[in-house]
C-alpha atoms as a PDB file:
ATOM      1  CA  UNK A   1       0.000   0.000   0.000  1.00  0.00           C
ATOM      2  CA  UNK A   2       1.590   3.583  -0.709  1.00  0.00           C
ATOM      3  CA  UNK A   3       0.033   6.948   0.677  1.00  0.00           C
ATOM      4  CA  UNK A   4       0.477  10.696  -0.819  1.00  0.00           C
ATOM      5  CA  UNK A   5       1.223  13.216   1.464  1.00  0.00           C
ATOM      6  CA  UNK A   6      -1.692  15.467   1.063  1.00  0.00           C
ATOM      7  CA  UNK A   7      -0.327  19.056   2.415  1.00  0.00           C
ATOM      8  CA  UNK A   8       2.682  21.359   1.666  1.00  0.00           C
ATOM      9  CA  UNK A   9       5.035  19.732   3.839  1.00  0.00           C
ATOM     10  CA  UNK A  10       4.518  16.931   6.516  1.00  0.00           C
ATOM     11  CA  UNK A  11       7.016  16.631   9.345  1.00  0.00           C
ATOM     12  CA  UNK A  12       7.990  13.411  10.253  1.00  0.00           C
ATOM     13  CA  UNK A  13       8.720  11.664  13.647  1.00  0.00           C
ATOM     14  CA  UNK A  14      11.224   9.094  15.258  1.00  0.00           C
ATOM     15  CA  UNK A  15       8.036   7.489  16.862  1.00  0.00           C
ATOM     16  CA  UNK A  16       4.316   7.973  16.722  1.00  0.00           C
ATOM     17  CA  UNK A  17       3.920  11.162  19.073  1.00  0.00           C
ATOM     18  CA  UNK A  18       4.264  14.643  18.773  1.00  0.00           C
ATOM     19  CA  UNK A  19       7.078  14.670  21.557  1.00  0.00           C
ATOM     20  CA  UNK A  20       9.639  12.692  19.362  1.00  0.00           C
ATOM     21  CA  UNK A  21      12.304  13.751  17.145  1.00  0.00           C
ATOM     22  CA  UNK A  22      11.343  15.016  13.945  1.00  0.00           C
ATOM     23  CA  UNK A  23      13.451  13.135  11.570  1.00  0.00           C
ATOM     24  CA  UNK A  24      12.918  14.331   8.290  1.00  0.00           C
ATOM     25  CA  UNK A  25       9.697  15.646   5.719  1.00  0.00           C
ATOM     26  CA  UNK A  26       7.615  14.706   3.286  1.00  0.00           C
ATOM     27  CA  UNK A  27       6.444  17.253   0.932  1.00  0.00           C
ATOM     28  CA  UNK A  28       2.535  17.419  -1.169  1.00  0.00           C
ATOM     29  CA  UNK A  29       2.753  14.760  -3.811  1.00  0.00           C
ATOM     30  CA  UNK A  30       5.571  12.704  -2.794  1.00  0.00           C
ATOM     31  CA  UNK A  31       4.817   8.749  -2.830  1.00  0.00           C
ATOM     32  CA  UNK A  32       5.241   7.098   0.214  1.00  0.00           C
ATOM     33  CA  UNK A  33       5.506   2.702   1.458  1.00  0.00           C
ATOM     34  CA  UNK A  34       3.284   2.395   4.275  1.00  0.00           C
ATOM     35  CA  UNK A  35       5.165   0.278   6.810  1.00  0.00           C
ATOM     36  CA  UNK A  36       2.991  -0.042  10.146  1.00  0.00           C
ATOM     37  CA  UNK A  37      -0.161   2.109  11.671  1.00  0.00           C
ATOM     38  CA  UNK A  38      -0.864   2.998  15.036  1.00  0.00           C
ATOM     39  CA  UNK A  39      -3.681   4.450  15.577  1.00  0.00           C
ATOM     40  CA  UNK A  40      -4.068   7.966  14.222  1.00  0.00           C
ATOM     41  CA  UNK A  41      -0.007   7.598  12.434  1.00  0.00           C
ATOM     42  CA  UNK A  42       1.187   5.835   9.328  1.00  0.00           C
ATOM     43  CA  UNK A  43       4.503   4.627   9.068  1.00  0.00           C
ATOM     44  CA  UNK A  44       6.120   5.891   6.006  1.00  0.00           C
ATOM     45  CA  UNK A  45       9.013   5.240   3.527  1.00  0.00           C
ATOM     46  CA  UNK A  46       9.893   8.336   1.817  1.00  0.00           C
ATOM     47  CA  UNK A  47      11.542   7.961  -1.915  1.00  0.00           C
ATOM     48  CA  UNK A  48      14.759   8.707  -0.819  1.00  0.00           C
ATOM     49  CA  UNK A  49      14.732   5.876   1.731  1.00  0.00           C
ATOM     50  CA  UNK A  50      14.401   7.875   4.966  1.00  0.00           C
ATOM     51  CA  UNK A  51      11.557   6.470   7.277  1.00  0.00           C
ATOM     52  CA  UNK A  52       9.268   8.146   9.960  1.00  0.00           C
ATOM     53  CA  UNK A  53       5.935   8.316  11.998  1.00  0.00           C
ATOM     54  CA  UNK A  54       3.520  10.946  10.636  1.00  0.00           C
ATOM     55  CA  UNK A  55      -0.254  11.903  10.922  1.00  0.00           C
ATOM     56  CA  UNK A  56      -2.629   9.732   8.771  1.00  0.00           C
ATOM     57  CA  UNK A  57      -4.387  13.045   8.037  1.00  0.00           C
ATOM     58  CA  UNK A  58      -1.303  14.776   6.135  1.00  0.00           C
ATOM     59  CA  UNK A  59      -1.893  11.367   3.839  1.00  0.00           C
ATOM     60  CA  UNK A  60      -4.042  10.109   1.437  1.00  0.00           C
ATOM     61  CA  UNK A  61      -4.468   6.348  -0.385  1.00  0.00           C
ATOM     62  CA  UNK A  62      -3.033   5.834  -3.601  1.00  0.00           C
ATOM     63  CA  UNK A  63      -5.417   4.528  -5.176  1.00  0.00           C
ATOM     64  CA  UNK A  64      -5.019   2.111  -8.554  1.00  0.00           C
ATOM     65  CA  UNK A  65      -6.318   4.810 -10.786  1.00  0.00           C
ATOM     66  CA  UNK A  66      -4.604   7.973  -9.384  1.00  0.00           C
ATOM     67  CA  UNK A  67      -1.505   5.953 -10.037  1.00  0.00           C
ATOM     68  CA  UNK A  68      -2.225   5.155 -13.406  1.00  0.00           C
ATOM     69  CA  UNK A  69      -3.336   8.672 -14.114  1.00  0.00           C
ATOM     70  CA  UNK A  70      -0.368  10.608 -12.697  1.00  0.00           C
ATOM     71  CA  UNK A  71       1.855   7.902 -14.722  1.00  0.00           C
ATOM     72  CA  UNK A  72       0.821   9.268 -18.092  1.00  0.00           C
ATOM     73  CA  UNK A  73       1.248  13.505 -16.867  1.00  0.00           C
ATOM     74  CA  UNK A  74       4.061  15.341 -17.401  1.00  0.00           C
ATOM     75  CA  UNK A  75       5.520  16.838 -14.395  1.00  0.00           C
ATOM     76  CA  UNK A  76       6.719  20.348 -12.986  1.00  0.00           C
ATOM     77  CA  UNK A  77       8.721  20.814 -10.201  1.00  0.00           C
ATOM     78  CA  UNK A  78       8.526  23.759  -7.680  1.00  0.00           C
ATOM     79  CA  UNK A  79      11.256  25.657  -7.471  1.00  0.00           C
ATOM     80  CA  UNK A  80       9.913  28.827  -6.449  1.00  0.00           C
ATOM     81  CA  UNK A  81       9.021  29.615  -2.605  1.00  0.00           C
ATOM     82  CA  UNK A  82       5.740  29.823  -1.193  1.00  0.00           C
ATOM     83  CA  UNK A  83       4.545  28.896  -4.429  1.00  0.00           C
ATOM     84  CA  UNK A  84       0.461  30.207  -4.478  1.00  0.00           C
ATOM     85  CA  UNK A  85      -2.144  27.702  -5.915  1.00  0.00           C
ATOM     86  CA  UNK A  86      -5.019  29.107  -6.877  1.00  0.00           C
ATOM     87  CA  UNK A  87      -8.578  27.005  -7.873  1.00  0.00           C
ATOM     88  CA  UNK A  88      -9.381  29.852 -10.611  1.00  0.00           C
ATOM     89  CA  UNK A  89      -6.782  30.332 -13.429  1.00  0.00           C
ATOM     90  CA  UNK A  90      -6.452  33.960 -12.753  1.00  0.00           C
ATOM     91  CA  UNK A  91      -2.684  34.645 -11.228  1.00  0.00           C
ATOM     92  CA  UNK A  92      -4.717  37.842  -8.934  1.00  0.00           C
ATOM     93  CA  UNK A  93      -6.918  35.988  -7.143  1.00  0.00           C
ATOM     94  CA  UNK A  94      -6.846  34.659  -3.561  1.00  0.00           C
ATOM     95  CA  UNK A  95      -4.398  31.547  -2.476  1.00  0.00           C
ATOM     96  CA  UNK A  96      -6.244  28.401  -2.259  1.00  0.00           C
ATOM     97  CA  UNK A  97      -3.559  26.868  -1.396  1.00  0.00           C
ATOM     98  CA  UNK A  98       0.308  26.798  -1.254  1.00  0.00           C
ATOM     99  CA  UNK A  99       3.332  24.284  -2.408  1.00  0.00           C
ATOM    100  CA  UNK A 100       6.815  24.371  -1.147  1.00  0.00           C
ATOM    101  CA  UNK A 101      10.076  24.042  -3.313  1.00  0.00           C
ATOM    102  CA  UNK A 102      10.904  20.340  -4.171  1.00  0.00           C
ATOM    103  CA  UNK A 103       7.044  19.548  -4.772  1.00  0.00           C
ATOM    104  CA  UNK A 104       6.386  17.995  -8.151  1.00  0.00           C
ATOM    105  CA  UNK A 105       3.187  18.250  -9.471  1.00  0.00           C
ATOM    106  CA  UNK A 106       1.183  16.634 -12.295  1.00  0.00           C
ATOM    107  CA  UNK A 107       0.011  18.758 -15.179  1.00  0.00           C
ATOM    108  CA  UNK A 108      -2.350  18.998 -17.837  1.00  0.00           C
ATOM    109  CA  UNK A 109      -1.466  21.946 -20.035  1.00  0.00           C
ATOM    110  CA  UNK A 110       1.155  24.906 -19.807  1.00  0.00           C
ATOM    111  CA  UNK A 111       0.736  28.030 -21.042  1.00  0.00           C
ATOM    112  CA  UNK A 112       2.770  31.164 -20.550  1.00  0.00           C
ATOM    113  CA  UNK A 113       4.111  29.047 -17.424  1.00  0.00           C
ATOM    114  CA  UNK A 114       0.345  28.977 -15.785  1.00  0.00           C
ATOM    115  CA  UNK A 115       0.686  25.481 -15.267  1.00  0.00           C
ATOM    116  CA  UNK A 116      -3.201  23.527 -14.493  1.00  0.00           C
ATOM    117  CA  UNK A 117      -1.922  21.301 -12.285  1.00  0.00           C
ATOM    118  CA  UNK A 118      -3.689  18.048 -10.199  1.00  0.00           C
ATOM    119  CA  UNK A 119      -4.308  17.879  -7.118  1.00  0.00           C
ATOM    120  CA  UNK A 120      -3.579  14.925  -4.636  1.00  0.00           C
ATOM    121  CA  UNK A 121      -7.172  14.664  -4.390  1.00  0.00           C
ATOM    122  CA  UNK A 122      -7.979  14.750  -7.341  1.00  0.00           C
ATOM    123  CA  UNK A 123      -8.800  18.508  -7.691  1.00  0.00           C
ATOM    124  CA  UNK A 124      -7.268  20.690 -10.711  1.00  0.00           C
ATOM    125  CA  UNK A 125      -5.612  23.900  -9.705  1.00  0.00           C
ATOM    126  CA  UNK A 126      -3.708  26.515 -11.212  1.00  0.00           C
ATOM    127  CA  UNK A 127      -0.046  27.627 -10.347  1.00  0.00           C
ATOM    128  CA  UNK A 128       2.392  30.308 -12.107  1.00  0.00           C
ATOM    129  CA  UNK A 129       5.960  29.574 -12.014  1.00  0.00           C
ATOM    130  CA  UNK A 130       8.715  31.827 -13.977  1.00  0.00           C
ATOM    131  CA  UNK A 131      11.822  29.754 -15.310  1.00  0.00           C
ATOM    132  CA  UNK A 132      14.681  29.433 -12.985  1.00  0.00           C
ATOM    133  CA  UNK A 133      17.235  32.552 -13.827  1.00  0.00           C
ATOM    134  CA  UNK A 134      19.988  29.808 -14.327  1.00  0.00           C
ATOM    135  CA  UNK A 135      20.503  27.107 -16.520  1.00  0.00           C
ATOM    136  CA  UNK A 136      23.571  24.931 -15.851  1.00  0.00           C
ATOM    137  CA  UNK A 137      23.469  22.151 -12.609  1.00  0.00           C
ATOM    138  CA  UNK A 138      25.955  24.301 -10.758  1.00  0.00           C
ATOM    139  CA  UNK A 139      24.438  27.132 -11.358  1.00  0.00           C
ATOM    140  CA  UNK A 140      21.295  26.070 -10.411  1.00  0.00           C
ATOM    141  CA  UNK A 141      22.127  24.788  -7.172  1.00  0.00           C
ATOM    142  CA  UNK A 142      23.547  28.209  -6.247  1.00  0.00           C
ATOM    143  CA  UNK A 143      20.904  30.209  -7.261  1.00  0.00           C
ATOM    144  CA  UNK A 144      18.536  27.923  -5.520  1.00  0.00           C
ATOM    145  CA  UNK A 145      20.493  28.170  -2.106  1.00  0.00           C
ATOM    146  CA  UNK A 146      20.815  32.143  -2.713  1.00  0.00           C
ATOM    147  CA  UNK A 147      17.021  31.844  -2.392  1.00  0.00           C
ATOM    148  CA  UNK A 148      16.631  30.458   0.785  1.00  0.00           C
ATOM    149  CA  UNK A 149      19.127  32.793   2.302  1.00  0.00           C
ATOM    150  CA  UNK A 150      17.601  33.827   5.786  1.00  0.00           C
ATOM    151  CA  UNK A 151      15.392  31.186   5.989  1.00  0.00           C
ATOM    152  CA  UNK A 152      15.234  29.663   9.764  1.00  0.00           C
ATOM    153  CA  UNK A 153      17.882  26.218  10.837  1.00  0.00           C
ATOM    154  CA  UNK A 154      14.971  23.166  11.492  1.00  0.00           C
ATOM    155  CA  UNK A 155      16.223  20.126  12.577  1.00  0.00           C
ATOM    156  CA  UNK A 156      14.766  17.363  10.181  1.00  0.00           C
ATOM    157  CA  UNK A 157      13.207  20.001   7.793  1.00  0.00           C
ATOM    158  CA  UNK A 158      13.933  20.502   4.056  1.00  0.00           C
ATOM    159  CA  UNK A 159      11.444  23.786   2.559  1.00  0.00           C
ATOM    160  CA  UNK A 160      11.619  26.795   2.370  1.00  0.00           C
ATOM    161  CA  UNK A 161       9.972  27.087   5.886  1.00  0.00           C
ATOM    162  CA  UNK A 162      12.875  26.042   7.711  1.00  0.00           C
ATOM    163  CA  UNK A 163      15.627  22.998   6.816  1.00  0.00           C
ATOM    164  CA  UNK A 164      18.772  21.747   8.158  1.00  0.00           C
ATOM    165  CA  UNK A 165      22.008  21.417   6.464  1.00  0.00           C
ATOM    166  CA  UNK A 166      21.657  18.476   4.669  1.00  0.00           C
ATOM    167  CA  UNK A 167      17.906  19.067   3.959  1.00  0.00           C
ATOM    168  CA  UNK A 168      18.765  22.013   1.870  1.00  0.00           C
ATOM    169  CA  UNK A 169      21.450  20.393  -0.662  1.00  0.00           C
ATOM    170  CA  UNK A 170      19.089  17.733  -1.146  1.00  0.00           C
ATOM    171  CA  UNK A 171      16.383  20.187  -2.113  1.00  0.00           C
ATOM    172  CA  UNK A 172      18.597  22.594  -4.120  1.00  0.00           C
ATOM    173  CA  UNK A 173      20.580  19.346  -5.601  1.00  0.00           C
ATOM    174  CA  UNK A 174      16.952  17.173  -6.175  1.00  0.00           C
ATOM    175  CA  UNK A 175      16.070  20.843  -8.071  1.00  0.00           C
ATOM    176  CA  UNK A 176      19.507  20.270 -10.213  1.00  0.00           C
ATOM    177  CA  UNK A 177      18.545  16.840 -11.400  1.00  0.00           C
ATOM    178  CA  UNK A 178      20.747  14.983  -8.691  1.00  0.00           C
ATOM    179  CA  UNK A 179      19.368  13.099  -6.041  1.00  0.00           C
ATOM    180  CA  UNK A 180      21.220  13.218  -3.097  1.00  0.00           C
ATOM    181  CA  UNK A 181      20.274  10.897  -0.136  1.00  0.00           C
ATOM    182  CA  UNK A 182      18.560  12.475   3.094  1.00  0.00           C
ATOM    183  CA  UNK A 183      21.643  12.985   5.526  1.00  0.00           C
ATOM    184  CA  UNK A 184      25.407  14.394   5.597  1.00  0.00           C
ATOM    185  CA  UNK A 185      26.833  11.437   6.427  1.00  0.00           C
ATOM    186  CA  UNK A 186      25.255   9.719   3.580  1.00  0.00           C
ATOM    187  CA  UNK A 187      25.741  12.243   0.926  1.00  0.00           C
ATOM    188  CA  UNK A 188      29.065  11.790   1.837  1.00  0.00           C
ATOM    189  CA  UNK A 189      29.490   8.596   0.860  1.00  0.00           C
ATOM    190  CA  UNK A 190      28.070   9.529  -2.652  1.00  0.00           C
ATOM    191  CA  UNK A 191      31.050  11.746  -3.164  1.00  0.00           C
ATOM    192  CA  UNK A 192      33.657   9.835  -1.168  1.00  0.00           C
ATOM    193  CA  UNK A 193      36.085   8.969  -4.182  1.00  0.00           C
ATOM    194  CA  UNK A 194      36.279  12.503  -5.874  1.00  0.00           C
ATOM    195  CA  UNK A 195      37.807  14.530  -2.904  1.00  0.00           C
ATOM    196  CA  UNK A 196      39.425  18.065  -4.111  1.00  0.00           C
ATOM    197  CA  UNK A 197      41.273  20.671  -2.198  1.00  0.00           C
ATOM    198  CA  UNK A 198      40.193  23.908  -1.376  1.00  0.00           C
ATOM    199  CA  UNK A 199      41.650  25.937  -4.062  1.00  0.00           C
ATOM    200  CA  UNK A 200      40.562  23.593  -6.721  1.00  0.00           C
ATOM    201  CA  UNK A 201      36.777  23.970  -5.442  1.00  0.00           C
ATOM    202  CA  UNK A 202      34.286  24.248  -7.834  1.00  0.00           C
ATOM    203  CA  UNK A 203      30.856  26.293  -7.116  1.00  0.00           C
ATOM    204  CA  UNK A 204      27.962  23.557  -5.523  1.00  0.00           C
ATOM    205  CA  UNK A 205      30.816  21.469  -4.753  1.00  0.00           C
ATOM    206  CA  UNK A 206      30.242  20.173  -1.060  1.00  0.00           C
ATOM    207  CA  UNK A 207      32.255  20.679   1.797  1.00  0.00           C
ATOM    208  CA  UNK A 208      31.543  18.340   4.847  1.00  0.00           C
ATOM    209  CA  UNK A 209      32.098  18.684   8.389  1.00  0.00           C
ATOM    210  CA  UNK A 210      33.292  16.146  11.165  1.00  0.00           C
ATOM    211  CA  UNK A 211      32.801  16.398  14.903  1.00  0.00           C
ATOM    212  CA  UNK A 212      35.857  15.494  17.581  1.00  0.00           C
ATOM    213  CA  UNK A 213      34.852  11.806  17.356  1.00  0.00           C
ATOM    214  CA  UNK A 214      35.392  12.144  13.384  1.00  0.00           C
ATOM    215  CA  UNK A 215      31.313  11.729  12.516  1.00  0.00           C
ATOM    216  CA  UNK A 216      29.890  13.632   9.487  1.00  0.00           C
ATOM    217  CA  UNK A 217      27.686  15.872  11.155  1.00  0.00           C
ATOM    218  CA  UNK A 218      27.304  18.671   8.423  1.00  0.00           C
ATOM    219  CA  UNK A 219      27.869  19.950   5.355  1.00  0.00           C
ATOM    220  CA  UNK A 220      27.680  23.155   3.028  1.00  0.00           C
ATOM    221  CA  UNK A 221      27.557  24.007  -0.488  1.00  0.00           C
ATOM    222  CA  UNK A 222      30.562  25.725  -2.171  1.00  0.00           C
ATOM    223  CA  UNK A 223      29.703  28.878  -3.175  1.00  0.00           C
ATOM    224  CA  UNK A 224      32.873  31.026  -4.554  1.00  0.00           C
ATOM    225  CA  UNK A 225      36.255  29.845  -2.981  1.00  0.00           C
ATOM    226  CA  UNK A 226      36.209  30.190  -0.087  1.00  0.00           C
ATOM    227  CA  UNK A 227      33.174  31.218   0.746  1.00  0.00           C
ATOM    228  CA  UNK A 228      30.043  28.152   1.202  1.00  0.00           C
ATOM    229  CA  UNK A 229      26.440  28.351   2.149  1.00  0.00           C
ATOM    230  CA  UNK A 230      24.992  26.179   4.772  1.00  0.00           C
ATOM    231  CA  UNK A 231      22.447  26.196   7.266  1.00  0.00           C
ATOM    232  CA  UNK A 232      23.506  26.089  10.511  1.00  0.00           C
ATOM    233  CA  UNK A 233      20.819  28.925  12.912  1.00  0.00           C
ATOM    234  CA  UNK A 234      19.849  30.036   9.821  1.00  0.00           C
ATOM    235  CA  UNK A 235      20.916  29.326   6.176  1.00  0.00           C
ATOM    236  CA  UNK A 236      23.641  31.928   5.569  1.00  0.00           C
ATOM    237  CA  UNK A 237      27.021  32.817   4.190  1.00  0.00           C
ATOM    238  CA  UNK A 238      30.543  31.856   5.529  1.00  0.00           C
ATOM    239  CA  UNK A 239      34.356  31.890   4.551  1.00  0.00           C
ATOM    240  CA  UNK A 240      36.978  29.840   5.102  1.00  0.00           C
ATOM    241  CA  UNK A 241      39.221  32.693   4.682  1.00  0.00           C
ATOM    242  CA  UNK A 242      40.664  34.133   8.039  1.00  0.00           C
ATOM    243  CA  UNK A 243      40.545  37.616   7.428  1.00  0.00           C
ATOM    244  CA  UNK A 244      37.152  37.374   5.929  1.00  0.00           C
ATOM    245  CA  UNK A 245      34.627  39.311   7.936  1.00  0.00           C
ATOM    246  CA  UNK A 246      32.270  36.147   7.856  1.00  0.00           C
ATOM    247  CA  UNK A 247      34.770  33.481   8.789  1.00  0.00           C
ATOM    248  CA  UNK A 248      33.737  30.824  10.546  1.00  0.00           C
ATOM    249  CA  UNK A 249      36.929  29.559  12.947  1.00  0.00           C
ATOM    250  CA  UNK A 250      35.133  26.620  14.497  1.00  0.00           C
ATOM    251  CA  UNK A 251      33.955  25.035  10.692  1.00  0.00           C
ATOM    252  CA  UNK A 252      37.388  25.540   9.312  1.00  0.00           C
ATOM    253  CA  UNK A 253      38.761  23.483  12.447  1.00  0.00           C
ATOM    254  CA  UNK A 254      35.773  20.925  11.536  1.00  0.00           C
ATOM    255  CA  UNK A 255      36.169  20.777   7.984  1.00  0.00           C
ATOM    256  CA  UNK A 256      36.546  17.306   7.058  1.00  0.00           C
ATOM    257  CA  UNK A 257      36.833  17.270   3.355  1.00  0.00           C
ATOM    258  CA  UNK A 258      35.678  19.075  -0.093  1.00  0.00           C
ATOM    259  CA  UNK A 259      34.692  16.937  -2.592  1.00  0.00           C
ATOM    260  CA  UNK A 260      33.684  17.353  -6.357  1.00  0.00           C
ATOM    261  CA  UNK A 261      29.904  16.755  -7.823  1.00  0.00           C
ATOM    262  CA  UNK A 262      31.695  17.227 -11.507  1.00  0.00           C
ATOM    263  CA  UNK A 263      30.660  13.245 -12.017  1.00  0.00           C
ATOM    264  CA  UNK A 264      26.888  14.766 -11.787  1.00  0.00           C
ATOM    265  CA  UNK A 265      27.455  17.553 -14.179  1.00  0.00           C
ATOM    266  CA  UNK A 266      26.050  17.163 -17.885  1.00  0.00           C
ATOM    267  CA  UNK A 267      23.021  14.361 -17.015  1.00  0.00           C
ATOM    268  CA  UNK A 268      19.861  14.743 -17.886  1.00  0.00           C
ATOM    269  CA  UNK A 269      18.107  16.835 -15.634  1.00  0.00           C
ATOM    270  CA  UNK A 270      15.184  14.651 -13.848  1.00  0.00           C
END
């Protein structure tokens, strides 16, 4: 049995309470295993792996024919934040509803990027979305993270409404056309065999961190040597340069490696 999470974003929890750790998020229209129920919470497998307790209400049943339907749309992914949906076509009108970056939705017809788009339950809606003001991966990826600048450090969360570090390269990398797994210290695993040193750095290559005990416990997208973007209070700029006025001491000490995405560069974009 699979589920679709029915709302922008739904958190997702170590156990099936509200006073557990939030572990990661699904966003609307990602297509979820269900693994166990308890009561009022589903047990989900998210598409990248990652698994968590959330409320059955956030969900709904994929059903046979919803399946088979969204199989034969085209696609467009959100990329723009706070995204308005709207039930008339008209971009003026009042939000219906909203979608978060990272959402893909199925369409029917484009025009002048007014996209009529379905609904998880079944509803058609209408969204507006301008083309991304970059074109190559690497460029992408930066202008993506530029984006979400300011936005507030959530432990587990990956929109535009809060996300941690390694919630927001998998969003602005998933955006790029390379899907990155859920957490640092599997992303860096992806990457392991391409290691490069700082001066070499190319931008949206990543640089991870290690605590004293030598874990991966973050990690930051390479911005313009030496400066990276990560989100760590809030997402925000640093340097590893000394005399830069944003230099972070503490993630120079921590800096465990930088290592290329170049093997990424030049796929199709998903």
């Amino acid at each position: 049995m699979k589920k679709i999470i029915k709302i922008p974003f739904a958190n997702f929890y170590e156990d099936a309470s509200f006073s557990s750790q939030i572990v990661t998020q699904g966003v609307m229209w990602e297509i979820a295993a269900v693994l166990d129920v308890r009561e009022d919470w589903v047990r989900l497998r998210l598409p990248d792996g990652y698994e968590g307790w959330t409320q059955n209400f956030s969900t709904l049943d994929l059903s046979e024919a919803m399946a088979s339907q969204i199989s034969t749309l085209p696609h467009v992914r959100i990329h723009t934040p706070h995204l308005a949906i709207r039930f008339q076509s008209g971009v003026d009108g009042p939000r219906d509803a909203v979608a978060v970056m990272g959402a893909s939705f199925p369409f029917f017809r484009e025009q002048d990027r007014l996209y009529e788009v379905l609904m998880p339950d079944g509803k058609h809606a209408f969204l507006h979305q301008d083309v991304l003001p970059a074109s190559g991966q690497r460029e992408i990826i930066l202008s993506l993270a530029a984006r979400l600048l300011g936005t507030a450090y959530f432990w587990g969360g990956k929109t535009e409404n809060g996300c941690d570090c390694s919630g927001i390269t998998q969003l602005c990398f998933g955006l790029a056309g390379i899907a990155l797994p859920r957490d640092a210290s599997q992303q860096i695993k992806v990457l392991k065999e391409h290691p490069v040193k700082l001066s070499e750095a190319e931008p949206s290559d990543l640089a991870f961190f290690q605590n004293d005990k030598g874990r991966i416990t973050h990690v930051a997208i390479m911005r313009n040597t030496p400066e990276f973007i990560h989100s760590s209070g809030e997402v925000k700029l640093n340097s590893f340069d000394p005399a830069a006025p944003h230099y972070s001491e503490k993630l120079d000490r921590m800096l465990e490696g930088i290592y290329s995405i170049r093997m990424f560069i030049g796929k199709e974009l998903s």
